[in-house]
N, C-alpha and C. Protein backbone atom coordinates (compact mmCIF):
# COMPACT_ATOMS: atom_id res chain seq x y z
N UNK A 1 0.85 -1.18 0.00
CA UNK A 1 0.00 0.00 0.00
C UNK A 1 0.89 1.24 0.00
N UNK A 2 0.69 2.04 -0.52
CA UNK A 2 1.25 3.56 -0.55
C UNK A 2 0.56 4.30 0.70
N UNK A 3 1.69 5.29 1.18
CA UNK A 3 1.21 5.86 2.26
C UNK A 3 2.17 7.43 1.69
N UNK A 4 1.83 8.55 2.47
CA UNK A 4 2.13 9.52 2.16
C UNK A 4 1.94 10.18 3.33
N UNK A 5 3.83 10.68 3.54
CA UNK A 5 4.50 11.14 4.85
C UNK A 5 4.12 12.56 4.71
N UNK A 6 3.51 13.25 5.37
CA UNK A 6 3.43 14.72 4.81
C UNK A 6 3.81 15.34 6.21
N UNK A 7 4.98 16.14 6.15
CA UNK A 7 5.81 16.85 7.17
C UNK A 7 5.57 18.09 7.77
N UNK A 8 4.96 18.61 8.90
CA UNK A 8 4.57 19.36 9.01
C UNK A 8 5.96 20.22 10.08
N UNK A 9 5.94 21.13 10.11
CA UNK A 9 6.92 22.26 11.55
C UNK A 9 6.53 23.73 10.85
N UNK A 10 7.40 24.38 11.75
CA UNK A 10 7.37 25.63 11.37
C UNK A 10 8.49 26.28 10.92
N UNK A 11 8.52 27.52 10.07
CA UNK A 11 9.69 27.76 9.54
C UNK A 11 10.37 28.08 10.28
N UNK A 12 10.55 28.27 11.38
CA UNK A 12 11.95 28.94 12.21
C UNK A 12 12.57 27.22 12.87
N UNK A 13 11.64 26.27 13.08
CA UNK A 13 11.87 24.89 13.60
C UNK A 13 13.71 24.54 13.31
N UNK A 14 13.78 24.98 12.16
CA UNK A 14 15.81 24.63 11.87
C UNK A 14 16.30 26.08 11.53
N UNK A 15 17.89 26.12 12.11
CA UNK A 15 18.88 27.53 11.79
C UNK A 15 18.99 26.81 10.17
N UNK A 16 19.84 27.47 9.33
CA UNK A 16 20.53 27.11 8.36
C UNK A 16 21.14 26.08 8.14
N UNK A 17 21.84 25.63 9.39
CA UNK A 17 22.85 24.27 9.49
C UNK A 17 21.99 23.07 10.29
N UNK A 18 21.14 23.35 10.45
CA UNK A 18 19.84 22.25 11.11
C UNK A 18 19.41 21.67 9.87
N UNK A 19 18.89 23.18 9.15
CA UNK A 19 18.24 22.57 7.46
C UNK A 19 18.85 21.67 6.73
N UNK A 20 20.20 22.42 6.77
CA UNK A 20 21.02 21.29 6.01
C UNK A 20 21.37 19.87 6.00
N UNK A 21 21.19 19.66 7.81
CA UNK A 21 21.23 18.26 8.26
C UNK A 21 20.13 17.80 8.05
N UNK A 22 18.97 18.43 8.06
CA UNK A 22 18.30 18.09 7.80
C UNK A 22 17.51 17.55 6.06
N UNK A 23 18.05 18.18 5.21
CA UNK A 23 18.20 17.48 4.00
C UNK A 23 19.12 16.55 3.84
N UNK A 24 20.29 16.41 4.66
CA UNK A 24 21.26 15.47 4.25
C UNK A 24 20.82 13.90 4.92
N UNK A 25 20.70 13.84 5.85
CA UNK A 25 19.75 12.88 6.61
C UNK A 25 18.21 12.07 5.97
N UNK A 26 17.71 13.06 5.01
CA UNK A 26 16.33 12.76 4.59
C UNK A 26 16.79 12.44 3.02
N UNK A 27 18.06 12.85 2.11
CA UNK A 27 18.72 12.13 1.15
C UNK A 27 18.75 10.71 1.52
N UNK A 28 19.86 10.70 2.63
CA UNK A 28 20.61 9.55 2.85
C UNK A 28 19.20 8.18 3.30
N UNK A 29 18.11 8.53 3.99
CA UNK A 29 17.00 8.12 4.62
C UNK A 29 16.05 7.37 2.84
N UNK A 30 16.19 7.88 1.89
CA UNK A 30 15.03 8.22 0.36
C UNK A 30 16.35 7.20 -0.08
N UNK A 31 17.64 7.03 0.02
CA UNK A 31 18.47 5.97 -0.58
C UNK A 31 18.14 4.59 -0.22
N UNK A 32 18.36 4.69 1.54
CA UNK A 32 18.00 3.46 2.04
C UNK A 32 16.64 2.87 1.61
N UNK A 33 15.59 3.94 1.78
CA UNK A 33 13.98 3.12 1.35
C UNK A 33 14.32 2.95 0.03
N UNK A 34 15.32 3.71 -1.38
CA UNK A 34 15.00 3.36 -2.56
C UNK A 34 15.52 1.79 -2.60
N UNK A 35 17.14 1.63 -1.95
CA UNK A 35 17.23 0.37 -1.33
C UNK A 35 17.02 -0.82 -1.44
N UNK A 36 15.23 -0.76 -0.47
CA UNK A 36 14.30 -1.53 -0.03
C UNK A 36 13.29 -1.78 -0.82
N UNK A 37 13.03 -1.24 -2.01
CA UNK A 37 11.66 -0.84 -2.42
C UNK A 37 10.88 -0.36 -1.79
N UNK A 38 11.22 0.79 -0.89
CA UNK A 38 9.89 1.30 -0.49
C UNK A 38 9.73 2.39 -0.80
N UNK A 39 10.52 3.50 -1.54
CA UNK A 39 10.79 4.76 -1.79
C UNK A 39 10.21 5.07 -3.24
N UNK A 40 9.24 5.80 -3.08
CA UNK A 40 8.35 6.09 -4.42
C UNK A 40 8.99 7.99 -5.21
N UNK A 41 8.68 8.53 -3.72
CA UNK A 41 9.24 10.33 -4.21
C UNK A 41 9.69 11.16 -2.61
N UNK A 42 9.97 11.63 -2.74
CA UNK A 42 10.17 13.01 -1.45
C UNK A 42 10.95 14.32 -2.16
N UNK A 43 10.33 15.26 -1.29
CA UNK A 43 10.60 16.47 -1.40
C UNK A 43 10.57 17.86 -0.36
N UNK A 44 11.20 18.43 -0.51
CA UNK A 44 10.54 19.38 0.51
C UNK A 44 9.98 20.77 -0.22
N UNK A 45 9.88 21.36 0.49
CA UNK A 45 8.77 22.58 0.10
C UNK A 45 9.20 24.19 0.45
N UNK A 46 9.01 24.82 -0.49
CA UNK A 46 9.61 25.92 -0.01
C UNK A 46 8.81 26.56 1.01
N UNK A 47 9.16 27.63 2.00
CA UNK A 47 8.52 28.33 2.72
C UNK A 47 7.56 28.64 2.71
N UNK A 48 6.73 28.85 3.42
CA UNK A 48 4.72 29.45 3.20
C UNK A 48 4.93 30.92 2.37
N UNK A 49 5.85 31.61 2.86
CA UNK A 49 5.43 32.65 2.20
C UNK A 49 5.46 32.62 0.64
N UNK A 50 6.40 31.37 -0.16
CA UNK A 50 6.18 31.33 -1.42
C UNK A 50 4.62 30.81 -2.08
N UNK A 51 4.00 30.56 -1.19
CA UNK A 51 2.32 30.10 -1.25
C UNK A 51 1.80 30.81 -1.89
N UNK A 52 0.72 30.26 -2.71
CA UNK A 52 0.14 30.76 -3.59
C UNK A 52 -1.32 29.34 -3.31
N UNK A 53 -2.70 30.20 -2.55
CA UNK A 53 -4.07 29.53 -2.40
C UNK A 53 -4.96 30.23 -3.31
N UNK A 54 -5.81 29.06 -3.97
CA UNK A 54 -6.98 29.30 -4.58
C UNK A 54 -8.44 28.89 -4.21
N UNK A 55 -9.38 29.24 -4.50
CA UNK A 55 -10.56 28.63 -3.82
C UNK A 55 -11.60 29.19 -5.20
N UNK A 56 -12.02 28.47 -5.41
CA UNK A 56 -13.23 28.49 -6.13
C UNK A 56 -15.05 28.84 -5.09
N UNK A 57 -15.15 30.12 -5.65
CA UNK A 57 -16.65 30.25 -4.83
C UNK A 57 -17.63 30.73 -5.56
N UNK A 58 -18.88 30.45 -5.99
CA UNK A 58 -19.46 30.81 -6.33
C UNK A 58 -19.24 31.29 -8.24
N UNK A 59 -18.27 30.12 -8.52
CA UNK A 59 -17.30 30.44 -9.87
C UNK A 59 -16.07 31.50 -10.03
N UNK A 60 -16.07 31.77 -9.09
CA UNK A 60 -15.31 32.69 -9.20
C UNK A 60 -13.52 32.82 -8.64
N UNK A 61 -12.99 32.44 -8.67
CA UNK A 61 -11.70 32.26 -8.35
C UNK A 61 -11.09 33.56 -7.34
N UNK A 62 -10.61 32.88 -6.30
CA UNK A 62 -10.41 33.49 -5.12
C UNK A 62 -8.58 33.38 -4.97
N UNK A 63 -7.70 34.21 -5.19
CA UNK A 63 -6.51 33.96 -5.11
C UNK A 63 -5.65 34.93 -3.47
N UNK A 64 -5.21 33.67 -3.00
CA UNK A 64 -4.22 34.66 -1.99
C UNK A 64 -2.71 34.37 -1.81
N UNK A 65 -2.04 34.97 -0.98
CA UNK A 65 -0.89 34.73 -0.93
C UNK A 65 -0.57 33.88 0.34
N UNK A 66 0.23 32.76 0.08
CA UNK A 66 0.09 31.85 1.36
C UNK A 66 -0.48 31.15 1.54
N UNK A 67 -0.85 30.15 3.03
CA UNK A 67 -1.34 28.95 2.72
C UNK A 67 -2.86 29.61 3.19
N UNK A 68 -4.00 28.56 2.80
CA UNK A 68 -5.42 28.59 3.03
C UNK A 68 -5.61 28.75 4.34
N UNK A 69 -5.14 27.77 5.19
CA UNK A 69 -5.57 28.44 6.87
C UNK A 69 -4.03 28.76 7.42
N UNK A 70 -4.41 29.55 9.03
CA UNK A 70 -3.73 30.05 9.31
C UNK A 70 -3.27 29.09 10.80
N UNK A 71 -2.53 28.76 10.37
CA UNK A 71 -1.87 27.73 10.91
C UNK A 71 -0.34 27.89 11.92
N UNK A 72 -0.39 27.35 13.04
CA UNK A 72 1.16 27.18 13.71
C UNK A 72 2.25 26.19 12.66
N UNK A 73 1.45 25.33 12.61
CA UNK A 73 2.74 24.52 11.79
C UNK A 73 1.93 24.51 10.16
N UNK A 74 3.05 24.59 8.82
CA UNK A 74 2.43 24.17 8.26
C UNK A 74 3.76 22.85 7.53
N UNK A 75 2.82 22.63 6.10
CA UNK A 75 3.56 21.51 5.24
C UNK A 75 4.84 21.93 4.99
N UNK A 76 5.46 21.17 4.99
CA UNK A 76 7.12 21.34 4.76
C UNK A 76 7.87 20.52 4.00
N UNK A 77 7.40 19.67 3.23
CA UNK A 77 7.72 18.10 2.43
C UNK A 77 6.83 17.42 2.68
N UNK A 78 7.16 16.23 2.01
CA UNK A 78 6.53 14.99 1.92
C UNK A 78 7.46 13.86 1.48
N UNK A 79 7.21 12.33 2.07
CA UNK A 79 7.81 11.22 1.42
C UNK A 79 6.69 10.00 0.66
N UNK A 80 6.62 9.62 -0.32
CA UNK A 80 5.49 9.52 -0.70
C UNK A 80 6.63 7.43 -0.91
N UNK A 81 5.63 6.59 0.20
CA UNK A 81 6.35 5.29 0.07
C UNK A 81 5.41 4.01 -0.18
N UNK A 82 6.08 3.59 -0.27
CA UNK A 82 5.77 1.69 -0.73
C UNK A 82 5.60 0.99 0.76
N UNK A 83 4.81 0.58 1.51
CA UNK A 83 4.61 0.12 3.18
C UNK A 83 3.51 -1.16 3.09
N UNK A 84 3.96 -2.54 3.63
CA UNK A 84 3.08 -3.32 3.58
C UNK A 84 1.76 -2.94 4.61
N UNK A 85 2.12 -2.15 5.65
CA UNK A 85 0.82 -1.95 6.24
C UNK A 85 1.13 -0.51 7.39
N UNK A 86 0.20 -0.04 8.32
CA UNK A 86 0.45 0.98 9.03
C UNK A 86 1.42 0.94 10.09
N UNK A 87 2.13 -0.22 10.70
CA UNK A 87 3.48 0.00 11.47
C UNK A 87 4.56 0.20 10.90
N UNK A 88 4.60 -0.72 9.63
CA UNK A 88 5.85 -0.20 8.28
C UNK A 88 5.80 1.08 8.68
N UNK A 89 5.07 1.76 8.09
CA UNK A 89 4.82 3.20 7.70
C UNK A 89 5.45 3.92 8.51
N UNK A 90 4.96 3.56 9.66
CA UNK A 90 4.91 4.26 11.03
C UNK A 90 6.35 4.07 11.41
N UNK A 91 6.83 3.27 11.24
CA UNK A 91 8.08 2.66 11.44
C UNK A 91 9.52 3.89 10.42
N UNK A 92 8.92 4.07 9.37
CA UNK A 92 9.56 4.70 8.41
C UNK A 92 9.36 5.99 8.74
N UNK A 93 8.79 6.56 8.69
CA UNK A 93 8.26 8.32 9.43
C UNK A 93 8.65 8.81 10.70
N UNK A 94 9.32 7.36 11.35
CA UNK A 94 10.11 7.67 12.64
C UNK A 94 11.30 8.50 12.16
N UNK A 95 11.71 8.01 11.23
CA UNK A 95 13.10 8.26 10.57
C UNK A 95 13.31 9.20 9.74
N UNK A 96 11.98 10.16 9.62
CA UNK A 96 12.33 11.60 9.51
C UNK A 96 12.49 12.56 10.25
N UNK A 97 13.53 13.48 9.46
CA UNK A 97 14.47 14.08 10.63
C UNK A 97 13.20 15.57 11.22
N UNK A 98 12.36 15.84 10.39
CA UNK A 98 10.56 16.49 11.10
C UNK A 98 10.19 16.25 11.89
N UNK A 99 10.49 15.03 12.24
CA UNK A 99 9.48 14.46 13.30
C UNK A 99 10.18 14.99 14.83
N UNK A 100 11.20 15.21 14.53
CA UNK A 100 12.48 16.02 15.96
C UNK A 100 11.54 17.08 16.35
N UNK A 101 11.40 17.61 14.95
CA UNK A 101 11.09 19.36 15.63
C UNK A 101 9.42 19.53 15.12
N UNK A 102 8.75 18.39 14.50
CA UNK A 102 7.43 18.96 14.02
C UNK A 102 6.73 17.75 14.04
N UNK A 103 5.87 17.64 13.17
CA UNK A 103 5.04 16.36 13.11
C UNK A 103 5.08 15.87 11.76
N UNK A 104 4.64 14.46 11.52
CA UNK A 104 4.63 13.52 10.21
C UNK A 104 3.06 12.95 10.27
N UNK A 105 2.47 13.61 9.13
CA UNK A 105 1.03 12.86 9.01
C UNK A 105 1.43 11.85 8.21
N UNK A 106 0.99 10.57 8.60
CA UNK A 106 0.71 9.54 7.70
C UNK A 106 -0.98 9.13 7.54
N UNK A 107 -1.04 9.12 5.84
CA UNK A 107 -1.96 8.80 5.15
C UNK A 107 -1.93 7.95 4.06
N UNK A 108 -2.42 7.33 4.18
CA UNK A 108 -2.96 5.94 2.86
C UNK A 108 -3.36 6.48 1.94
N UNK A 109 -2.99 6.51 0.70
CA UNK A 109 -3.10 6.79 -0.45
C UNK A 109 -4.32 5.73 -0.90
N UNK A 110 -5.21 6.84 -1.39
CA UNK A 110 -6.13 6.04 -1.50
C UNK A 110 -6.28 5.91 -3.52
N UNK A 111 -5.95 4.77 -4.19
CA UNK A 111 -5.58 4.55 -5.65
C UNK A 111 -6.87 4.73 -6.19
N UNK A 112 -7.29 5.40 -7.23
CA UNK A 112 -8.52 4.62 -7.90
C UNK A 112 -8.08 4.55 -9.34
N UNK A 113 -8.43 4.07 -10.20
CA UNK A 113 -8.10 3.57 -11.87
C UNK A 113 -8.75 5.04 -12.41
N UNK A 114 -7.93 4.72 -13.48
CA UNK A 114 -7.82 5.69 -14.16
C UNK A 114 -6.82 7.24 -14.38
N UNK A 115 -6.38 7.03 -13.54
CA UNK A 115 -5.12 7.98 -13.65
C UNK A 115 -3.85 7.69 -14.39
N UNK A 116 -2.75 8.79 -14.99
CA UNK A 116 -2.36 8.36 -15.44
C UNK A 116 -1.13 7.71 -14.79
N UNK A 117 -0.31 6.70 -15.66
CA UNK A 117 1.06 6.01 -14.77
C UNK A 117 1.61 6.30 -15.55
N UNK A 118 3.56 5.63 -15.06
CA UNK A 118 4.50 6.20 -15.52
C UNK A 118 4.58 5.59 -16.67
């Protein structure tokens, strides 16, 4: 089953040299699962303030700057993996270096047909 690590903290959560360990750690972490077969994608995300929300109301397109709610922590990456079931998972999301200073939602990807593949 696919599950999808989605990383939440806040931007001040790492200095410069935190960040960095912190990408170097979450490289080295996306080798081992590629590895294993369990490593599908990851990424991280630039800052909220590069945000850009839309909302559709009433047809009409609603644009702002930043994320939709106003939030303490927001998204910060994601690892998007291959997990036979929810302790795998759980097991794997330990081992992001987010989870120190923020939180890791795990969610089941839920497949339906018809989309496209690689």
């Amino acid at each position: 089953m696919k599950y999808m690590l989605l990383i939440y903290g806040t931007d001040q959560a790492w200095d410069e040299a935190g960040r960095e360990k912190c990408y170097k750690e979450s490289t080295e972490l996306a080798h081992r699962l590629k590895a294993e077969g369990k490593y599908l994608a990851a990424a991280p995300l630039h800052p909220v303030t590069m945000a850009t929300s839309i909302r559709i109301r009433d047809g009409k397109r609603l644009i702002t700057d930043g994320p939709f709610a106003e939030t303490r922590e927001q998204l910060g990456g994601y690892f998007l993996i291959e997990a036979k079931d929810l302790d795998e998972a759980t097991n794997i999301a330990t081992q992001i270096p987010g989870a120190r200073v923020g939180t890791v939602e795990i969610r089941p990807v839920l497949e339906i047909g018809g989309l496209p593949t690689d």
